[in-house]
Protein backbone atom coordinates (compact mmCIF):
# COMPACT_ATOMS: atom_id res chain seq x y z
CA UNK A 1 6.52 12.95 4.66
CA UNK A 2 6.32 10.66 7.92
CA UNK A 3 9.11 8.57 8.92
CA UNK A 4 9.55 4.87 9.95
CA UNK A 5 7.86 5.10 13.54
CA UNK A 6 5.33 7.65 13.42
CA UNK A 7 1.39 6.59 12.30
CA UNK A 8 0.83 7.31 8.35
CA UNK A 9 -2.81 7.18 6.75
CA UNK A 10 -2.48 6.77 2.65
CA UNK A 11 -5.37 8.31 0.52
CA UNK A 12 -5.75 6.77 -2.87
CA UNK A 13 -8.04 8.68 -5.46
CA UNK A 14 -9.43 6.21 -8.23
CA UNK A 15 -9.45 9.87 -10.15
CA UNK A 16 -5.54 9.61 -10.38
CA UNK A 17 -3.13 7.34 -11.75
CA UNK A 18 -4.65 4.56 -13.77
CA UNK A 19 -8.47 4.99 -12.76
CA UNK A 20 -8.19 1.31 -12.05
CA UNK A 21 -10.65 1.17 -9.26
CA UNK A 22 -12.94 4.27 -11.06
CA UNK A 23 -16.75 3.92 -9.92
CA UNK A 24 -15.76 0.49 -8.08
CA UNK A 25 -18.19 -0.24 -5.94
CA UNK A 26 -17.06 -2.70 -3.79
CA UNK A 27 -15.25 -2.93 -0.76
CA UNK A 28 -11.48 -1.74 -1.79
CA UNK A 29 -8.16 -3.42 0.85
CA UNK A 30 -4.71 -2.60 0.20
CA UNK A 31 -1.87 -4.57 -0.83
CA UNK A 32 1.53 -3.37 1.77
CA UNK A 33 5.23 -3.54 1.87
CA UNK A 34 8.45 -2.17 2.02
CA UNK A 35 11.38 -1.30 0.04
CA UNK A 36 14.33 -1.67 2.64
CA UNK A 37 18.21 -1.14 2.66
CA UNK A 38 17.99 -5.49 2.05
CA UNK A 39 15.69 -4.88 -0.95
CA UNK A 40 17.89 -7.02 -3.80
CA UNK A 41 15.96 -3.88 -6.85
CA UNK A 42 13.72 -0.60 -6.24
CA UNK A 43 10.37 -2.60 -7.15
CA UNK A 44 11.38 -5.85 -4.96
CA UNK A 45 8.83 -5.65 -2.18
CA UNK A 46 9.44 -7.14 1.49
CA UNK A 47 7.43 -7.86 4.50
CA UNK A 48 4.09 -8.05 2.36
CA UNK A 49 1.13 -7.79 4.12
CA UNK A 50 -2.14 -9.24 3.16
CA UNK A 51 -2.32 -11.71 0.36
CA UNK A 52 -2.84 -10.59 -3.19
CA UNK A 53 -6.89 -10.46 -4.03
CA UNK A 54 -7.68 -11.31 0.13
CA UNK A 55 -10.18 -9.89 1.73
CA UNK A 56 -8.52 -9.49 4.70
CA UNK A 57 -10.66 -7.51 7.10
CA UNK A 58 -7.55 -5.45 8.36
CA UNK A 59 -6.70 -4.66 4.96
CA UNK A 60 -9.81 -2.97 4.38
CA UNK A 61 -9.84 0.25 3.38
CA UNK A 62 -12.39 2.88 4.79
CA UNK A 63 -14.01 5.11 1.76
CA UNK A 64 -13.27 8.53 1.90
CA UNK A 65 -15.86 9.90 -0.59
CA UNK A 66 -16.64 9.54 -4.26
CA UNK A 67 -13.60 7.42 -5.63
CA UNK A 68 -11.87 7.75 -2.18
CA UNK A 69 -10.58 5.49 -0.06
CA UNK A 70 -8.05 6.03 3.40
CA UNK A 71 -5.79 3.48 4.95
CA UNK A 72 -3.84 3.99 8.13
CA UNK A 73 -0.70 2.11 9.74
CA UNK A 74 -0.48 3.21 13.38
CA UNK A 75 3.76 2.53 13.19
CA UNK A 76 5.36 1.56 9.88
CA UNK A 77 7.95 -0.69 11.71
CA UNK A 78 6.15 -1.87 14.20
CA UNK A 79 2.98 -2.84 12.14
CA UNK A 80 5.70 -4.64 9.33
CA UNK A 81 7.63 -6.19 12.27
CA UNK A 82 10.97 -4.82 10.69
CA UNK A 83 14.18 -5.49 12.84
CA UNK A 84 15.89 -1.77 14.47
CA UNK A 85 18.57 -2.50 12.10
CA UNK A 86 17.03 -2.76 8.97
CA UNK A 87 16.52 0.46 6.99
CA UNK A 88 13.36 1.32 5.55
CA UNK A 89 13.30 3.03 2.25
CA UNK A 90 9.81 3.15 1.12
CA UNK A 91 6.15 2.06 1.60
CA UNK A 92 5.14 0.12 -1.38
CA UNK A 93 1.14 0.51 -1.63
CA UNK A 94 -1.76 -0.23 -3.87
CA UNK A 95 -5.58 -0.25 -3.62
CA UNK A 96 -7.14 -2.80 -5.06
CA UNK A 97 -10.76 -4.86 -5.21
CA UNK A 98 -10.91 -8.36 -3.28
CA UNK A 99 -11.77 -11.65 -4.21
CA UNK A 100 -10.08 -11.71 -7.45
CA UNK A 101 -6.50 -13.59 -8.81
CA UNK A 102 -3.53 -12.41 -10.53
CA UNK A 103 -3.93 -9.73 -13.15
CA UNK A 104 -7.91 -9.67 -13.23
CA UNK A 105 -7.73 -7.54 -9.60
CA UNK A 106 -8.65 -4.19 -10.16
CA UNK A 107 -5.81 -2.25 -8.59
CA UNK A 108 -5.29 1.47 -8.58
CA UNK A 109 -1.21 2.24 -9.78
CA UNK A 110 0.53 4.90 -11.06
CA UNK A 111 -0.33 6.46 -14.75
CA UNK A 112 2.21 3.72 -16.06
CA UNK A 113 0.69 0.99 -14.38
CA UNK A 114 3.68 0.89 -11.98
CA UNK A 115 3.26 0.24 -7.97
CA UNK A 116 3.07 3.24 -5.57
CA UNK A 117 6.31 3.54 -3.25
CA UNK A 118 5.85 6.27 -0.53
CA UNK A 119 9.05 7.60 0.43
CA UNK A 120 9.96 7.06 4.20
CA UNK A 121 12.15 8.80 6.36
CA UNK A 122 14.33 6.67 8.55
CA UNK A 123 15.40 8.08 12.31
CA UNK A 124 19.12 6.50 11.58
């Protein structure tokens, strides 16, 4: 586990979950946010980085191998720009293809087809 200050890198293995970026080819960027103490549900994402089907060169992933990609955030708050007295709860992540709208980006989720939350330790 890593908590809200210290640098994090995600893995994501097209393998897992719902194979939705299996043998994808392309470049693969993340989609980021948080689930924080101001969060109004557990799914209700906040300080979203990157726009949905971007290609955002930060947002790029680097491949890790066969079906493998890595992403790393050097300081969760920081890098979100979340105020000291917020708490963070989780990082909310998927991997997903660019260039694409709405529900025709490939994403990689959970076996139900649910987002990833990472849970995150807070120093309060």
């Amino acid at each position: 586990s890593f908590d809200d200050k210290s640098p994090v890198t995600i893995f994501a293995n097209a393998n897992g979950g719902n194979k939705g970026l299996l043998n994808f080819n392309g470049p693969v960027y993340v989609h980021l946010g948080l689930i924080t103490d101001s969060s109004i549900n557990p799914n209700h994402w906040r300080y979203v980085k990157f726009s949905w089907g971007s290609e955002d060169e930060q947002a790029r992933a680097k491949p890790a191998g066969s079906n493998k990609w890595s992403y790393t955030i050097p300081n969760i708050r920081s890098f979100f720009g979340v105020p000291e007295k917020e708490k963070i709860l989780q990082l909310a992540v998927l991997f997903r293809q660019g260039g694409c709208i709405d529900t025709f980006c490939l994403a990689l989720r959970n076996v139900d087809r649910t987002d990833i939350f990472l849970p995150v330790k807070s120093e309060k």
